[in-house]
PDB file of N, CA and C in Angstrom:
ATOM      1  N   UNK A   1      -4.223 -22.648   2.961  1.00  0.00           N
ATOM      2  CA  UNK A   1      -3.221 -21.610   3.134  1.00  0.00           C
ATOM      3  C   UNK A   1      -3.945 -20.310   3.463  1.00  0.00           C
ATOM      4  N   UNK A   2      -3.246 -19.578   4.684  1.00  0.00           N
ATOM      5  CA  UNK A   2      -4.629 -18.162   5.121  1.00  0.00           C
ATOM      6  C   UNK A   2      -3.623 -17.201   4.479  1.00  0.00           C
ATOM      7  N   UNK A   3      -4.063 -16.661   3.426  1.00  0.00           N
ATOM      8  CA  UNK A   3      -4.324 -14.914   3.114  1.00  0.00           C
ATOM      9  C   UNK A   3      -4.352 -14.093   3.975  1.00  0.00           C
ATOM     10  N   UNK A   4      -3.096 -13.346   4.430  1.00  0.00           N
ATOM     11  CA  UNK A   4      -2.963 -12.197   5.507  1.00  0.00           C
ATOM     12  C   UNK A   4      -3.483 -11.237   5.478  1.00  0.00           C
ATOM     13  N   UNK A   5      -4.314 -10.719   6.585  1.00  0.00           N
ATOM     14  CA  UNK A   5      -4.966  -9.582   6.311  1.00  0.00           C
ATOM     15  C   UNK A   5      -4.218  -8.379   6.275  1.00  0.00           C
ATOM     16  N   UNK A   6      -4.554  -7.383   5.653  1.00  0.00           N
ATOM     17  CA  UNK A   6      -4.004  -5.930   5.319  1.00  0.00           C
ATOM     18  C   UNK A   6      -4.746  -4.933   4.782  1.00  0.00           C
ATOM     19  N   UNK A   7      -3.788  -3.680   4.941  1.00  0.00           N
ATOM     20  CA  UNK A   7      -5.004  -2.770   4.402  1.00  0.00           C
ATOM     21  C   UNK A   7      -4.495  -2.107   2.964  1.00  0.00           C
ATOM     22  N   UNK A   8      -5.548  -1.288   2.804  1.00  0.00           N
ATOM     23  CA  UNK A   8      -4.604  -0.091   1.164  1.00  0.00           C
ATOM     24  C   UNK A   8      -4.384   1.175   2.029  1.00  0.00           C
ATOM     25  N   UNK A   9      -3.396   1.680   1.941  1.00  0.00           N
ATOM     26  CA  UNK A   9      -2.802   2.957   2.566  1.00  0.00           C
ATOM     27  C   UNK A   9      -2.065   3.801   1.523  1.00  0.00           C
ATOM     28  N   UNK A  10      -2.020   5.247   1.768  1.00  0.00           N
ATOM     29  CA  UNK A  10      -1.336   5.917   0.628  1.00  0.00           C
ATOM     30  C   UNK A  10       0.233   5.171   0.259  1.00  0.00           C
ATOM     31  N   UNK A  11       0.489   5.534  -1.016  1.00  0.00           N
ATOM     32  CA  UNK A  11       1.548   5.115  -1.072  1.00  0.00           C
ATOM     33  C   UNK A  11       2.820   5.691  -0.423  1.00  0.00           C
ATOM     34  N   UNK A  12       3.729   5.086  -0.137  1.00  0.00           N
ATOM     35  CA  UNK A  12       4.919   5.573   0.024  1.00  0.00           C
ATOM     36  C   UNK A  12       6.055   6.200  -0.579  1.00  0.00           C
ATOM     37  N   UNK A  13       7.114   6.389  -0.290  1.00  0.00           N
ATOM     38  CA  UNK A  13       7.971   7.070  -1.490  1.00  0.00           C
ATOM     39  C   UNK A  13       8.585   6.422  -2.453  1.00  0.00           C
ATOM     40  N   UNK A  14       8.287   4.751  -1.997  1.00  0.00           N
ATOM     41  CA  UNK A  14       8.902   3.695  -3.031  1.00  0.00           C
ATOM     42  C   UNK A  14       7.320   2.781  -3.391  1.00  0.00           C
ATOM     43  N   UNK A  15       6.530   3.342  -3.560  1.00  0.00           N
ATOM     44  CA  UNK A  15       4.941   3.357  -3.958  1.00  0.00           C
ATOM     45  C   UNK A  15       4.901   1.827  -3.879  1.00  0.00           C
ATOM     46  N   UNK A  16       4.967   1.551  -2.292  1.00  0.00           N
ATOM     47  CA  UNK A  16       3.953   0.516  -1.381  1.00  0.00           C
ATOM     48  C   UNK A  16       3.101   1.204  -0.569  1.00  0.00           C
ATOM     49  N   UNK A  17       1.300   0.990  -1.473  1.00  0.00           N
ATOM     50  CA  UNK A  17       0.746   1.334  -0.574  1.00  0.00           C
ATOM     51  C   UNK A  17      -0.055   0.197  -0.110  1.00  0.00           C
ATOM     52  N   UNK A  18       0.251  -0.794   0.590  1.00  0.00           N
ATOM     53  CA  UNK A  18      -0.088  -2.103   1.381  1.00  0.00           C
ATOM     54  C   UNK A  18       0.437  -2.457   2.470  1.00  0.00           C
ATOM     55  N   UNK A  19      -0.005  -2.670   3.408  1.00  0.00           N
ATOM     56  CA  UNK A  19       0.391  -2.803   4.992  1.00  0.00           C
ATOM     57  C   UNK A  19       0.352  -3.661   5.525  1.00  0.00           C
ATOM     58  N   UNK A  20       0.869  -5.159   5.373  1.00  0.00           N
ATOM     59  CA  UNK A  20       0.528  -5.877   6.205  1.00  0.00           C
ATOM     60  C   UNK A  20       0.238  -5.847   7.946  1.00  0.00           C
ATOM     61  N   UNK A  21      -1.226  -6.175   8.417  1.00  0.00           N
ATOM     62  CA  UNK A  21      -1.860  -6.241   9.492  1.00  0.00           C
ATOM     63  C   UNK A  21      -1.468  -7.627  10.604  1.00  0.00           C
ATOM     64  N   UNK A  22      -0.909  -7.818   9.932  1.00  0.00           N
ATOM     65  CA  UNK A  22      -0.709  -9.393  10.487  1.00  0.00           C
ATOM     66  C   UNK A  22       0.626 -10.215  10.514  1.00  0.00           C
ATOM     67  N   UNK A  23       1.771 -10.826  11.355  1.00  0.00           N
ATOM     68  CA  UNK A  23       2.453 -11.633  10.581  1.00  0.00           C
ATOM     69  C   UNK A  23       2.677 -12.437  10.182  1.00  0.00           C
ATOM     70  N   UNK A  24       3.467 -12.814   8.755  1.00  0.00           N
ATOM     71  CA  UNK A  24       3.325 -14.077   7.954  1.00  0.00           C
ATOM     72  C   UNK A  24       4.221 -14.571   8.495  1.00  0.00           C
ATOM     73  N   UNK A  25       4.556 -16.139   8.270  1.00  0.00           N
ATOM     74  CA  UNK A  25       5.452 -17.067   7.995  1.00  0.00           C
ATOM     75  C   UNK A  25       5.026 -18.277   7.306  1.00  0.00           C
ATOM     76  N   UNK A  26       5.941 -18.377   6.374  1.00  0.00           N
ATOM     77  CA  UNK A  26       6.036 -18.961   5.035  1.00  0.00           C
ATOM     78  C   UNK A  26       7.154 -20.378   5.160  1.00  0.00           C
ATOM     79  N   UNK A  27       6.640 -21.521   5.143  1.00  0.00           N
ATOM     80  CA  UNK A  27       7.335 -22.847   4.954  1.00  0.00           C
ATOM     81  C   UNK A  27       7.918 -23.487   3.563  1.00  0.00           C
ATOM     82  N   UNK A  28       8.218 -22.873   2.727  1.00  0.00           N
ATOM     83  CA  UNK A  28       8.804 -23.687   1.743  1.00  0.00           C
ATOM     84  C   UNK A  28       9.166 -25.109   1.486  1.00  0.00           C
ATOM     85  N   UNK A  29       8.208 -25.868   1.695  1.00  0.00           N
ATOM     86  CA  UNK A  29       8.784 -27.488   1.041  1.00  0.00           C
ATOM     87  C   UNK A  29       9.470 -27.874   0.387  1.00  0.00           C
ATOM     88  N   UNK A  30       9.675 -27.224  -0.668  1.00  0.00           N
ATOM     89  CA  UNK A  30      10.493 -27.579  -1.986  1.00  0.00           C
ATOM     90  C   UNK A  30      12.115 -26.950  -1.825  1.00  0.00           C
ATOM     91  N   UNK A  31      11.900 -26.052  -0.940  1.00  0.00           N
ATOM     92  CA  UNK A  31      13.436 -25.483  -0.394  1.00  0.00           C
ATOM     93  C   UNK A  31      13.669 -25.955   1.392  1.00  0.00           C
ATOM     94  N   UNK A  32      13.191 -26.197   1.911  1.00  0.00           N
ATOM     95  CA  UNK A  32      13.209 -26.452   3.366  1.00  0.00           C
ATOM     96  C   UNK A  32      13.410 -25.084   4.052  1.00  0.00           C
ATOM     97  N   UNK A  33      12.831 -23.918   3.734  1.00  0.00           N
ATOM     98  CA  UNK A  33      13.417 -22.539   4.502  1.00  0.00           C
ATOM     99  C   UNK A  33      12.148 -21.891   4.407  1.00  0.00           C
ATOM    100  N   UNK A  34      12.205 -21.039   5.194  1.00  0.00           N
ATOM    101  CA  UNK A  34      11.334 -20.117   5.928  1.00  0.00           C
ATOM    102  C   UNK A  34      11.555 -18.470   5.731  1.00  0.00           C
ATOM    103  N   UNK A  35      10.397 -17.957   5.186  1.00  0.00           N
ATOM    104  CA  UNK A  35      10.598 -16.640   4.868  1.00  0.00           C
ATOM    105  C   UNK A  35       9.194 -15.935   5.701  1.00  0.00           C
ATOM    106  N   UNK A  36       9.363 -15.090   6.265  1.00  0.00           N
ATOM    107  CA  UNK A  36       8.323 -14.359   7.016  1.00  0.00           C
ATOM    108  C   UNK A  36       8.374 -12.470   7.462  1.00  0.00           C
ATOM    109  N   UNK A  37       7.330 -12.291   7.460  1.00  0.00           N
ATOM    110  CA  UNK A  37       7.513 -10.861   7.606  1.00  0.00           C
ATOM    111  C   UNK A  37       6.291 -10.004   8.782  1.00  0.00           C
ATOM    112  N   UNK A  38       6.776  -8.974   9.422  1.00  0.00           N
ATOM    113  CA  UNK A  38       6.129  -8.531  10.612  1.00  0.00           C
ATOM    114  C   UNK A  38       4.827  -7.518  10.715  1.00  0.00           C
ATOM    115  N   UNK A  39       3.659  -7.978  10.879  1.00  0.00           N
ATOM    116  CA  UNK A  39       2.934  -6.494  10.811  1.00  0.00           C
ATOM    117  C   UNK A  39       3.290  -5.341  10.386  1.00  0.00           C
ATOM    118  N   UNK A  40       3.044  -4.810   9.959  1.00  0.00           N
ATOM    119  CA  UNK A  40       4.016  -3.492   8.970  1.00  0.00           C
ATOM    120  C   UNK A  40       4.423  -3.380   7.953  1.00  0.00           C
ATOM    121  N   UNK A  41       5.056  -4.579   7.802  1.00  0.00           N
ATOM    122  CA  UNK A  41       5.774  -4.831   6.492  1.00  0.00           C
ATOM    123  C   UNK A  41       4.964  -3.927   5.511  1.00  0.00           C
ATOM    124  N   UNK A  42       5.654  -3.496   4.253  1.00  0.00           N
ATOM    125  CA  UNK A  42       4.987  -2.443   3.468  1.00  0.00           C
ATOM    126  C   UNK A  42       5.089  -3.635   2.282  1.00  0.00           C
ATOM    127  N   UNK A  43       4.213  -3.045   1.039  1.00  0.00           N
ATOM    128  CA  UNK A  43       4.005  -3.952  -0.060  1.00  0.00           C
ATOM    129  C   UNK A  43       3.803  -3.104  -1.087  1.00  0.00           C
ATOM    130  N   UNK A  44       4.595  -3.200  -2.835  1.00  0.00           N
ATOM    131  CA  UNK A  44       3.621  -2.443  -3.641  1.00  0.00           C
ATOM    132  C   UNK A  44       2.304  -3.419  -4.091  1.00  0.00           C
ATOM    133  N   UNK A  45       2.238  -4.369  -3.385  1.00  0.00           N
ATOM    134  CA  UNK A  45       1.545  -5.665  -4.259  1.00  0.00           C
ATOM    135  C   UNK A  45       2.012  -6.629  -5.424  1.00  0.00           C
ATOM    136  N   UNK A  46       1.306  -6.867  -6.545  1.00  0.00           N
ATOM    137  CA  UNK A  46       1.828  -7.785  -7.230  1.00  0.00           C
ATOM    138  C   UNK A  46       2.310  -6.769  -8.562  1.00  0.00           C
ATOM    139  N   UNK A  47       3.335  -6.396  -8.451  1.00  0.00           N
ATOM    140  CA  UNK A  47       3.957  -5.055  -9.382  1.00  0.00           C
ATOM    141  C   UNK A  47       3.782  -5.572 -10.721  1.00  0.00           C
ATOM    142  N   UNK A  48       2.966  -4.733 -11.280  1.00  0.00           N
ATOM    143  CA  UNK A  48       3.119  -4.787 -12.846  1.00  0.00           C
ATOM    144  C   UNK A  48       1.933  -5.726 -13.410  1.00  0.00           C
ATOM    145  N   UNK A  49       0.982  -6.695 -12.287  1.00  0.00           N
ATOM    146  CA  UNK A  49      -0.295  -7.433 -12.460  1.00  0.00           C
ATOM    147  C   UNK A  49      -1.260  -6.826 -12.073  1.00  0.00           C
ATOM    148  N   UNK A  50      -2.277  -7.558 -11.938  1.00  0.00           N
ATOM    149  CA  UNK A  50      -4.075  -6.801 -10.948  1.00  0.00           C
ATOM    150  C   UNK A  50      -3.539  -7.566  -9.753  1.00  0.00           C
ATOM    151  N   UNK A  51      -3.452  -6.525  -8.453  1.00  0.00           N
ATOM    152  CA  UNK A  51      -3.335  -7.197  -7.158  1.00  0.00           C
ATOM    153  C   UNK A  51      -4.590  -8.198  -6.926  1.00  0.00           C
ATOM    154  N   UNK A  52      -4.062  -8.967  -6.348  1.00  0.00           N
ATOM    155  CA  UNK A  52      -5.189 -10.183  -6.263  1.00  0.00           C
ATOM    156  C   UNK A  52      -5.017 -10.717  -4.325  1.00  0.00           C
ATOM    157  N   UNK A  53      -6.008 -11.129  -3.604  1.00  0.00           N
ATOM    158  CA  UNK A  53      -5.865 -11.636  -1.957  1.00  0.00           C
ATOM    159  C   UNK A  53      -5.261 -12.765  -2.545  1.00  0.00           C
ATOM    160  N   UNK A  54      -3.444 -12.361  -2.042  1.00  0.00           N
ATOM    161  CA  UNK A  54      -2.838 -13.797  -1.976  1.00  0.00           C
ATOM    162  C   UNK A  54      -1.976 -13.545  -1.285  1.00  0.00           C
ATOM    163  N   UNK A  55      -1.193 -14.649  -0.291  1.00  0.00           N
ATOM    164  CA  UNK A  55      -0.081 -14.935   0.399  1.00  0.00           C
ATOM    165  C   UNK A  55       1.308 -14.399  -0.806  1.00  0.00           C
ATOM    166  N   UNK A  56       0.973 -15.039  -1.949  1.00  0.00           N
ATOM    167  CA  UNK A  56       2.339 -15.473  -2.823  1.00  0.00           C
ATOM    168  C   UNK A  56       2.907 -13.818  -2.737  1.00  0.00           C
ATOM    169  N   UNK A  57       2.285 -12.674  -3.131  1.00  0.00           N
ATOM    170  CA  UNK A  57       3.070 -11.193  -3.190  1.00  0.00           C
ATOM    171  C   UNK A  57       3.776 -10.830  -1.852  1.00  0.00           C
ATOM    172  N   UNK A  58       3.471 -11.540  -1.296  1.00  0.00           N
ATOM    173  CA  UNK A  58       3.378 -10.671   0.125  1.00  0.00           C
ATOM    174  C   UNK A  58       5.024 -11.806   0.690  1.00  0.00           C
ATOM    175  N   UNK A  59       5.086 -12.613   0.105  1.00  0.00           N
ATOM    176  CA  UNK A  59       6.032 -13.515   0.430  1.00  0.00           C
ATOM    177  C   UNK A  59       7.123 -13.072  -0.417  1.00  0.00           C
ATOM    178  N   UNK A  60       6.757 -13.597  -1.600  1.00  0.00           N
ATOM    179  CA  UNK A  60       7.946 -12.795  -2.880  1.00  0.00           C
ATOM    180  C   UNK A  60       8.326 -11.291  -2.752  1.00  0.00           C
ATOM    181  N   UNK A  61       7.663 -10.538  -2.148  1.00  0.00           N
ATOM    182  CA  UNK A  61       8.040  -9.324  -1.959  1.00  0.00           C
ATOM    183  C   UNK A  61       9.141  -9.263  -0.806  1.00  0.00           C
ATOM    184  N   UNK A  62       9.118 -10.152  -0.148  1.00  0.00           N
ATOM    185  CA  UNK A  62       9.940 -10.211   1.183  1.00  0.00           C
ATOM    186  C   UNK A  62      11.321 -10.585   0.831  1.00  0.00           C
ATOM    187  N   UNK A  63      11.343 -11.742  -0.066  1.00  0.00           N
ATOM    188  CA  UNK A  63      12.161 -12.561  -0.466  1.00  0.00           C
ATOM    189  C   UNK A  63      13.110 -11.354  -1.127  1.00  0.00           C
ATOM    190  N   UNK A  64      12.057 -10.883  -2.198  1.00  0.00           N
ATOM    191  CA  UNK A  64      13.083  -9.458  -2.843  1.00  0.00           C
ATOM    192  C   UNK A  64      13.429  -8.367  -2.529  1.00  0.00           C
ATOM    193  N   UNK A  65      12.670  -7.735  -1.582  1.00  0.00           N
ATOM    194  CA  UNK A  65      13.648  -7.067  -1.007  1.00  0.00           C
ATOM    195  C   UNK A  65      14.999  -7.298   0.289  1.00  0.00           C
ATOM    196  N   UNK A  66      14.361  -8.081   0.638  1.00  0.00           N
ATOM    197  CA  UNK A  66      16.031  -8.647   1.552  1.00  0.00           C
ATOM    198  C   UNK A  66      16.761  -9.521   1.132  1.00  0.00           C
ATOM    199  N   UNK A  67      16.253 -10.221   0.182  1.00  0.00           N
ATOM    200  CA  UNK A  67      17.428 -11.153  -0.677  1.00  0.00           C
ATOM    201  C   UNK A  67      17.700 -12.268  -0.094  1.00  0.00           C
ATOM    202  N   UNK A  68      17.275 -12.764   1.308  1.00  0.00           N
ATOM    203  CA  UNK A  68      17.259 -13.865   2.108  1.00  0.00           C
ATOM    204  C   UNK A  68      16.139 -14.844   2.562  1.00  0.00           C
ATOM    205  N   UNK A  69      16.799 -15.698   3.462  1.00  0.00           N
ATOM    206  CA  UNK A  69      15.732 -16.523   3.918  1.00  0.00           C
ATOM    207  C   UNK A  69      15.553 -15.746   5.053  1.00  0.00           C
ATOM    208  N   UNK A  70      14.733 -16.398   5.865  1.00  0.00           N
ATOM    209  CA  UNK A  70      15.180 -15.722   7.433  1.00  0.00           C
ATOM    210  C   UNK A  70      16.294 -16.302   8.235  1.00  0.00           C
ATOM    211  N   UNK A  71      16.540 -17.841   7.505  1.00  0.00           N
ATOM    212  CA  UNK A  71      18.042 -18.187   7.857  1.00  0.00           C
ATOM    213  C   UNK A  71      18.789 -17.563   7.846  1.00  0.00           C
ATOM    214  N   UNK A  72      19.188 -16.592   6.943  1.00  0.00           N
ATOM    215  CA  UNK A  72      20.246 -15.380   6.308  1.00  0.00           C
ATOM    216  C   UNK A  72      20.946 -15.897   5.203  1.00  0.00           C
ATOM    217  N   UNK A  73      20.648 -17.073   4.879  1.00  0.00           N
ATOM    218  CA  UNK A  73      21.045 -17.697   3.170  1.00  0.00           C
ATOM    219  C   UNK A  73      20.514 -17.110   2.228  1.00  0.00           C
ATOM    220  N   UNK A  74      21.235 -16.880   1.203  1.00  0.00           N
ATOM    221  CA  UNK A  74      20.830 -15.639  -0.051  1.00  0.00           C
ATOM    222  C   UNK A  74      19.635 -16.654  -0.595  1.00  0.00           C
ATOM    223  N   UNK A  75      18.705 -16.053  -1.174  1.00  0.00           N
ATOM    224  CA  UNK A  75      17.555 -16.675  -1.995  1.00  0.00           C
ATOM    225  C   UNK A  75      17.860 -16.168  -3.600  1.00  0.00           C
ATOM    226  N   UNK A  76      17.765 -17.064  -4.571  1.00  0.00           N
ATOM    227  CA  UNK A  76      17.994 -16.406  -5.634  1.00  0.00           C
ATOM    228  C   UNK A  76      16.597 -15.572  -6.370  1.00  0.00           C
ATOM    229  N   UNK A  77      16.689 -15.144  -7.671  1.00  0.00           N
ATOM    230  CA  UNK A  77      15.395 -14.766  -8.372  1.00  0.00           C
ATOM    231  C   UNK A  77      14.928 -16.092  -9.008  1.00  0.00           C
ATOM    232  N   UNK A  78      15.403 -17.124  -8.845  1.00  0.00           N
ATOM    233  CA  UNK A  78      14.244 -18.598  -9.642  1.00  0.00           C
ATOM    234  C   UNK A  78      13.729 -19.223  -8.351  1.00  0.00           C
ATOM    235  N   UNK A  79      14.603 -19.091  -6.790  1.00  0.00           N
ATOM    236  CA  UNK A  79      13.875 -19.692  -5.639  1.00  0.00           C
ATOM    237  C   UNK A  79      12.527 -18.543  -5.612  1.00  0.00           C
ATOM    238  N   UNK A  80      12.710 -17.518  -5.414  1.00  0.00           N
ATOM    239  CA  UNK A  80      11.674 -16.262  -4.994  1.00  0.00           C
ATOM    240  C   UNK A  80      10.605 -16.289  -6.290  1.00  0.00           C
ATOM    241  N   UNK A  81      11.094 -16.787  -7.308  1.00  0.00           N
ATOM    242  CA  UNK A  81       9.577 -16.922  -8.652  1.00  0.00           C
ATOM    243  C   UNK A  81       9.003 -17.832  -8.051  1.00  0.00           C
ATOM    244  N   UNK A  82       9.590 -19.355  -7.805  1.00  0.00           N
ATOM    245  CA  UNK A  82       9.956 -20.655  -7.797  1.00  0.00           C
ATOM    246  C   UNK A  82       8.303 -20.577  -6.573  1.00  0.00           C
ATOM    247  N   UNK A  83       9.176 -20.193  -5.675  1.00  0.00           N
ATOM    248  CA  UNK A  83       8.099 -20.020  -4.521  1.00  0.00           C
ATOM    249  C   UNK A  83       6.631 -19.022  -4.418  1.00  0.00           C
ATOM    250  N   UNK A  84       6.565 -18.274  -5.325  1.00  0.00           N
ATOM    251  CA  UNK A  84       5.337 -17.130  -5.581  1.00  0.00           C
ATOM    252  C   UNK A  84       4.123 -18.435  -6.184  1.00  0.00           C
ATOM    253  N   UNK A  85       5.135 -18.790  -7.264  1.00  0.00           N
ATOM    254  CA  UNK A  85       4.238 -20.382  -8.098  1.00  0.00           C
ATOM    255  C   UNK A  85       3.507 -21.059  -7.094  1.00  0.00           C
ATOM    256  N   UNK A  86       4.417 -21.847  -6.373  1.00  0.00           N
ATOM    257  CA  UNK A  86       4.088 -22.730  -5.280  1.00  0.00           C
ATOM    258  C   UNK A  86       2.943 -21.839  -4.729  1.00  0.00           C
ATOM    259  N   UNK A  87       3.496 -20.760  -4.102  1.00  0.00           N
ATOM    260  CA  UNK A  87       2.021 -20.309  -3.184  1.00  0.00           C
ATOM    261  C   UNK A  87       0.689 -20.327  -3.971  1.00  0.00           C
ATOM    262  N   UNK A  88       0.933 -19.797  -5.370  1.00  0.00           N
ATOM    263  CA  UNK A  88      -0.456 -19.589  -6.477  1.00  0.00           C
ATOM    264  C   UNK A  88      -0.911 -20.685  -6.676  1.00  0.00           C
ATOM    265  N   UNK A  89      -0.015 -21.878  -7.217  1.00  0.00           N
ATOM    266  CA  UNK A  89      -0.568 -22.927  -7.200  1.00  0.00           C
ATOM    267  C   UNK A  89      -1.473 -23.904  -6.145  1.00  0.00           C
ATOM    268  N   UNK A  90      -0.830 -23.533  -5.216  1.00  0.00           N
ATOM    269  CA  UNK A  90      -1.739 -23.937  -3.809  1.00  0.00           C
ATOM    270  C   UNK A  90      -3.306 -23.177  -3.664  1.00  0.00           C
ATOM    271  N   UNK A  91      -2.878 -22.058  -3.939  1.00  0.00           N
ATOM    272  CA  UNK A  91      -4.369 -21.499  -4.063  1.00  0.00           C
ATOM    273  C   UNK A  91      -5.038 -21.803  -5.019  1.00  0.00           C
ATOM    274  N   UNK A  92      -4.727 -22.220  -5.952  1.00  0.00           N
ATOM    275  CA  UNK A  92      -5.679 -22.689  -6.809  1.00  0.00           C
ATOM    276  C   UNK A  92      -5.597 -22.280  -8.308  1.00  0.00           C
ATOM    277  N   UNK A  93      -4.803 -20.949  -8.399  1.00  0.00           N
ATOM    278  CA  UNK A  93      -4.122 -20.635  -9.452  1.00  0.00           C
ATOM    279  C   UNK A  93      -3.355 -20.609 -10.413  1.00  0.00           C
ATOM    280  N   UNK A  94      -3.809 -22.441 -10.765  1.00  0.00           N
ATOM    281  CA  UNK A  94      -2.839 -22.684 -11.880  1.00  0.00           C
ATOM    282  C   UNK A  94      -1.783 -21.907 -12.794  1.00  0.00           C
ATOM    283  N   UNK A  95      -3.185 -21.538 -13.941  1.00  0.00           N
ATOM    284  CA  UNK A  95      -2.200 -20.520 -14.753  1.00  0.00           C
ATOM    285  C   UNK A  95      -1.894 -19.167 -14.259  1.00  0.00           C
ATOM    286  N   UNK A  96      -2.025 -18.681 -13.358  1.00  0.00           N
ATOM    287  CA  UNK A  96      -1.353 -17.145 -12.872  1.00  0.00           C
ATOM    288  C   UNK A  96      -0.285 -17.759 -12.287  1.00  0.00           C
ATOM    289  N   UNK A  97      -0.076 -18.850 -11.750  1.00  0.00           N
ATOM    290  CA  UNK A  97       1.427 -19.655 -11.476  1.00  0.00           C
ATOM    291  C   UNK A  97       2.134 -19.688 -12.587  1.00  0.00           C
ATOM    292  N   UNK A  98       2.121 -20.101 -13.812  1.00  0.00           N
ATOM    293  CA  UNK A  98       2.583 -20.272 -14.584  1.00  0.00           C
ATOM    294  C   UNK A  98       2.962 -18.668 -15.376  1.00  0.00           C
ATOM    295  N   UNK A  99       2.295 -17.953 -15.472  1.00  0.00           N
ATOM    296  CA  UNK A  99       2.871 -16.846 -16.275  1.00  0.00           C
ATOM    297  C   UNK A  99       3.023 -15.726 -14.910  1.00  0.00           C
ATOM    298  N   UNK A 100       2.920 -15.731 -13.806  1.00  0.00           N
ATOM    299  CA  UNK A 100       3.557 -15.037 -12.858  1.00  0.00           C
ATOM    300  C   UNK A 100       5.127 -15.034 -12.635  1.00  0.00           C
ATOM    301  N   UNK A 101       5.268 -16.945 -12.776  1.00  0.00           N
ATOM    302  CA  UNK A 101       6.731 -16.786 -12.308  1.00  0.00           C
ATOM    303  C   UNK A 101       7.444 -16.646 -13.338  1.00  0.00           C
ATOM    304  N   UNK A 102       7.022 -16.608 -14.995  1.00  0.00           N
ATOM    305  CA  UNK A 102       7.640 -16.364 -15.875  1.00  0.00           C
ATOM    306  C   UNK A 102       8.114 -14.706 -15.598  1.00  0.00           C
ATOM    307  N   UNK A 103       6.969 -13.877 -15.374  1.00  0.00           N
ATOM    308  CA  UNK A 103       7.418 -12.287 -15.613  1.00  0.00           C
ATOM    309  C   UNK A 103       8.135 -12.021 -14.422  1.00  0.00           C
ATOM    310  N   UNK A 104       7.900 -12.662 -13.089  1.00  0.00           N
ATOM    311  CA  UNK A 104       9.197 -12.198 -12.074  1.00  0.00           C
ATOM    312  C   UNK A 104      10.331 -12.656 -12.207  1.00  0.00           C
ATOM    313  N   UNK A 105      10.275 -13.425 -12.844  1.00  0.00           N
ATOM    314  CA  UNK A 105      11.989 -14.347 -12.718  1.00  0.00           C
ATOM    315  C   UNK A 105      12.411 -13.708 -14.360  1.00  0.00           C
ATOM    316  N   UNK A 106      11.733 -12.912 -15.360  1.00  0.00           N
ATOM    317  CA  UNK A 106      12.336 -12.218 -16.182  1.00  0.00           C
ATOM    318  C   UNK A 106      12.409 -10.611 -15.814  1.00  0.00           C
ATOM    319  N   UNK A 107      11.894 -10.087 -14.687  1.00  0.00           N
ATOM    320  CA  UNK A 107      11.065  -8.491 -15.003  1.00  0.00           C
ATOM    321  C   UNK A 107      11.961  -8.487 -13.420  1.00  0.00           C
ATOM    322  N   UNK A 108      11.267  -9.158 -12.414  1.00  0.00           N
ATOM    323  CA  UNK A 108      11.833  -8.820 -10.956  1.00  0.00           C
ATOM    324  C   UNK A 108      12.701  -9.365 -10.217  1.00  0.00           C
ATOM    325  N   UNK A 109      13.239  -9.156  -9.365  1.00  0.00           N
ATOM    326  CA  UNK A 109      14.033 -10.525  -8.221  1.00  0.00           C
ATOM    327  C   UNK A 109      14.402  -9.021  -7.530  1.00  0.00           C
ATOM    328  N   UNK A 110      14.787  -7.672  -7.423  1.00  0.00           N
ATOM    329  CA  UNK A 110      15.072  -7.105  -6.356  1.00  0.00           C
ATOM    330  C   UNK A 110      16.540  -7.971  -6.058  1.00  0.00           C
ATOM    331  N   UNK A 111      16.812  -7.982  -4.865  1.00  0.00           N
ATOM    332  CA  UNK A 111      17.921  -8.374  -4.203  1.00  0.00           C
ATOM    333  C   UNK A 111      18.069  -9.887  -4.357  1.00  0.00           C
ATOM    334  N   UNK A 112      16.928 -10.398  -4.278  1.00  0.00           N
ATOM    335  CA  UNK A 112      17.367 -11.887  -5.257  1.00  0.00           C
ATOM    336  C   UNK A 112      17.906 -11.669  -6.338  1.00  0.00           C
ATOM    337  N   UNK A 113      17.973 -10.970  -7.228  1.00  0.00           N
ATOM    338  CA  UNK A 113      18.275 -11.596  -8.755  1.00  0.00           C
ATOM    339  C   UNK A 113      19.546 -10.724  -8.404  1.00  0.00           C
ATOM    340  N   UNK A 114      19.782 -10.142  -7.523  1.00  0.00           N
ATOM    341  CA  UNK A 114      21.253  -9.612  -7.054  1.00  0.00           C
ATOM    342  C   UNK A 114      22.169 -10.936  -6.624  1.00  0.00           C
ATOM    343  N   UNK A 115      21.589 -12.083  -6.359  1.00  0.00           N
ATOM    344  CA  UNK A 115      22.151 -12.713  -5.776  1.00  0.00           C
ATOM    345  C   UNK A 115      22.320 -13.847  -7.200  1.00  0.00           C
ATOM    346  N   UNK A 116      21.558 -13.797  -8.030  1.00  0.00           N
ATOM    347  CA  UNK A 116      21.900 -14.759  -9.292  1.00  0.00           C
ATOM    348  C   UNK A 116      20.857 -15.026  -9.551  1.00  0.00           C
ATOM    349  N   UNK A 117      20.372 -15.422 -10.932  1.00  0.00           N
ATOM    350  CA  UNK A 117      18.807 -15.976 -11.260  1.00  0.00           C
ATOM    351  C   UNK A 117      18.838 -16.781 -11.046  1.00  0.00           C
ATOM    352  N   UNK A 118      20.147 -18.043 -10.932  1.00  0.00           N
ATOM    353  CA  UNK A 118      19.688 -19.177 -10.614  1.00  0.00           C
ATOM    354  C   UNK A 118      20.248 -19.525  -9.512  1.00  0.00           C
TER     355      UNK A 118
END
């Protein structure tokens, strides 16, 4: 799985200071949908952890602030934890899978958890 490159930039007025350089797109297996985002895209990182080089923030961040797939089907806050896991776990990050998607799917979802936790 490639880690998108980006840079650190001052923060913004909603304190993302991360830029994605590159764009993602994200395959979900376990949901069959596709979440992706465009050079630019802004990021605060992994809010409330130690930012770490991973796909999973940069995906879950997408998920929560637009609340969708790129289908335009609502994503909830347990698909958008659900899927941060998956990405960590793929990298290799067992347990930061495991207590990551605990504190987003209790602490975050943004416009997912607008849409229902489950």
């Amino acid at each position: 799985m490639k880690i998108p490159e980006y840079k650190v930039v001052e923060e913004d007025d909603d304190g993302k200071g991360y830029v994605l350089l590159e764009p993602i797109r994200y395959l979900s297996t376990r949901y069959g949908k596709v979440v992706s985002a465009k050079a630019g895209y802004r990021s605060d990182g992994a809010s409330g952890a130690m930012d770490i080089r991973s796909l999973g923030w940069w995906v879950h961040d997408m998920l929560c602030d637009r609340g969708t797939w790129d289908d335009g089907t609502p994503c909830t806050n347990w698909e958008a934890s659900t899927v941060l896991a998956d990405i960590l776990r793929d990298e290799g990050r067992w347990a930061r899978s495991l207590y990551w998607w605990g504190a987003t799917w209790l602490l975050g979802g943004g416009k997912a958890r607008d849409n229902g936790m489950w």
